[in-house]
Protein backbone atom coordinates (compact mmCIF):
# COMPACT_ATOMS: atom_id res chain seq x y z
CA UNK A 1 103.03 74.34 116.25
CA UNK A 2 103.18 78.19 117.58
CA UNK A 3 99.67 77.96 118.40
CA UNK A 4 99.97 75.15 120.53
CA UNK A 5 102.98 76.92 122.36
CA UNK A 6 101.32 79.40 122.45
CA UNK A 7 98.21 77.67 124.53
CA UNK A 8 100.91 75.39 126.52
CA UNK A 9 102.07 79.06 127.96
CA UNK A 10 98.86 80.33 128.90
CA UNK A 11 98.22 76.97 130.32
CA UNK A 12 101.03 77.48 132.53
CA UNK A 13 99.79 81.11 133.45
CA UNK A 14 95.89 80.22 133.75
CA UNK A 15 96.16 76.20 134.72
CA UNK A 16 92.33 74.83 135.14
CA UNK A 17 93.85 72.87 137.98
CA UNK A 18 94.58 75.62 140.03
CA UNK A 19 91.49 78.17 139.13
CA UNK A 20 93.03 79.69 136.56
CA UNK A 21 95.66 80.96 138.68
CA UNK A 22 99.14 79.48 137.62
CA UNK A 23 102.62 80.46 137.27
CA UNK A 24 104.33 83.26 134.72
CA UNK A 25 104.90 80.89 131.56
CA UNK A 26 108.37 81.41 131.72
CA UNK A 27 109.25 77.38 131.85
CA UNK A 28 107.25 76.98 128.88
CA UNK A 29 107.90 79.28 126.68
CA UNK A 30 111.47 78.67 127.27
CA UNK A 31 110.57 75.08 125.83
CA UNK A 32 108.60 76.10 123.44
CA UNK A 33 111.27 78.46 121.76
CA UNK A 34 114.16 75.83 122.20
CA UNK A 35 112.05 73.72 119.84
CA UNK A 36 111.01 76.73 117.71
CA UNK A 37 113.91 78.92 117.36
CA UNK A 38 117.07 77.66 118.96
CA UNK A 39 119.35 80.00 118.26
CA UNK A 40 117.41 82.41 119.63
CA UNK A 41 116.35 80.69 122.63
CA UNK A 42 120.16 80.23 123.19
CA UNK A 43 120.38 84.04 123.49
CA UNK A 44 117.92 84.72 125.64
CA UNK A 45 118.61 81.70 127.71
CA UNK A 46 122.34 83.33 128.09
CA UNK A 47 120.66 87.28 128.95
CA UNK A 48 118.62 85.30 132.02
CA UNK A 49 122.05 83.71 132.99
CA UNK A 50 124.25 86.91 132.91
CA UNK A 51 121.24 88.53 134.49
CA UNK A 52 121.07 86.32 136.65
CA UNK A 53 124.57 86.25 137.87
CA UNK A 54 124.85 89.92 138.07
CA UNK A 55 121.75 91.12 140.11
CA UNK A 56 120.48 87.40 141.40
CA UNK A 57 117.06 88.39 141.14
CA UNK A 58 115.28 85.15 138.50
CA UNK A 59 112.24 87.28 137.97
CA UNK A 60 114.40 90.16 136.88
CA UNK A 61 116.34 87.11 134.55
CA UNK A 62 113.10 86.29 133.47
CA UNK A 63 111.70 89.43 132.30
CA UNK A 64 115.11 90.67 130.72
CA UNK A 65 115.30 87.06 128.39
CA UNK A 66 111.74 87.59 127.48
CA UNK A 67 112.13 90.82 126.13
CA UNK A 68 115.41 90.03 124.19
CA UNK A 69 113.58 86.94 122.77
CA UNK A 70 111.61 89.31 120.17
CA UNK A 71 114.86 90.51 119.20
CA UNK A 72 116.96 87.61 119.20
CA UNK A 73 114.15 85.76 116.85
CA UNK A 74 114.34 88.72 114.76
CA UNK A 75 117.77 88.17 114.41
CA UNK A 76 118.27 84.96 113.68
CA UNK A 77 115.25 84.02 111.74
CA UNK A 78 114.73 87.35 109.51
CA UNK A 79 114.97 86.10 106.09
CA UNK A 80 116.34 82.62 106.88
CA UNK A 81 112.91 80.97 107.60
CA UNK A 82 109.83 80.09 106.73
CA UNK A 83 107.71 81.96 108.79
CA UNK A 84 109.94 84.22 110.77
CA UNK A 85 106.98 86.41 110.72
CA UNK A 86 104.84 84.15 113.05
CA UNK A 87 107.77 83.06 115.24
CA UNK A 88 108.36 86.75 115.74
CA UNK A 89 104.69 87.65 116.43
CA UNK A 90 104.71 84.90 119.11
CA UNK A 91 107.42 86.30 121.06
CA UNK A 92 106.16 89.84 121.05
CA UNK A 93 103.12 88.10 122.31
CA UNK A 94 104.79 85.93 125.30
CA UNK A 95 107.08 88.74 125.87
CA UNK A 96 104.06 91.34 126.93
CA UNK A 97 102.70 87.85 129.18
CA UNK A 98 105.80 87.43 130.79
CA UNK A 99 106.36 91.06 131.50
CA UNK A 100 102.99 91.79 133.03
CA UNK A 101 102.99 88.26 134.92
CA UNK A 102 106.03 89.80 136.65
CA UNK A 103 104.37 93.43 137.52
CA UNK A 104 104.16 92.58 141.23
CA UNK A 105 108.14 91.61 141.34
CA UNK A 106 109.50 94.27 139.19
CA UNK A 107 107.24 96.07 142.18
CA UNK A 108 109.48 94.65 144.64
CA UNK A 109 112.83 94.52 142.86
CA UNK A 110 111.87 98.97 142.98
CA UNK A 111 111.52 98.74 146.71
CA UNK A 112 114.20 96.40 147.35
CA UNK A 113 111.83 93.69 149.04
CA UNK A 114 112.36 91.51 146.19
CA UNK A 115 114.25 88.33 147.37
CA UNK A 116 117.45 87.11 145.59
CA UNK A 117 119.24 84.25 145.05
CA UNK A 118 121.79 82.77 147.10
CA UNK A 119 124.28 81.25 143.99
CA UNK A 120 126.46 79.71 146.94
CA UNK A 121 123.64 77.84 147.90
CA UNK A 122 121.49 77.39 145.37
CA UNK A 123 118.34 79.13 147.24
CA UNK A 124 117.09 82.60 147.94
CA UNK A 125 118.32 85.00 150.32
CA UNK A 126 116.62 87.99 152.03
């Protein structure tokens, strides 16, 4: 089952029906850990919201969850399941995906071109 979320979220980041050239896997591997490891899915999901809310900037959301997923699987699956150790590995491994699919907007977000959400309106602002 990790595999295979594993290969849904590098489908997502190199799609054959787009040249290889896809989106950041965040989408999925949010799915894939809400089936995997809930409770720790729940935490991260909650870090991208607070995010989120505080700074408006999703890709900043997005790269903050992912790299309290690791954590938050180690947390709540450490010696309460069956192979925590896999679960774990496959976070540290979406995690660094992720991360680097969101070099060129951390990029921005540093030189303040990055856009951000509009939370009145539901769309993003300049």
């Amino acid at each position: 089952m990790l595999l295979g979320g594993l290969a849904a979220v590098c489908g997502h980041i190199w799609t054959v029906f787009a040249s290889f050239r896809g989106g950041k896997g965040v989408a999925a591997a949010a799915g894939v850990f809400a089936a995997v490891a809930p409770a720790a899915f729940a935490i991260s999901f909650a870090t991208w919201v607070a995010v989120v809310a505080v700074w408006r900037y999703a890709s900043l959301g997005s790269v903050v969850a992912s790299v309290v997923l690791p954590f938050a699987v180690f947390a709540t699956t450490w010696n309460r399941v069956e192979g925590w150790q896999s679960v774990f590995a496959v976070s540290v491994v979406v995690t660094i995906l992720v991360v680097l699919r969101h070099r060129g907007n951390l990029g921005r977000i540093l030189e303040g071109t990055e856009r951000r959400l509009d939370l009145r309106r539901g769309e993003q602002s300049e």
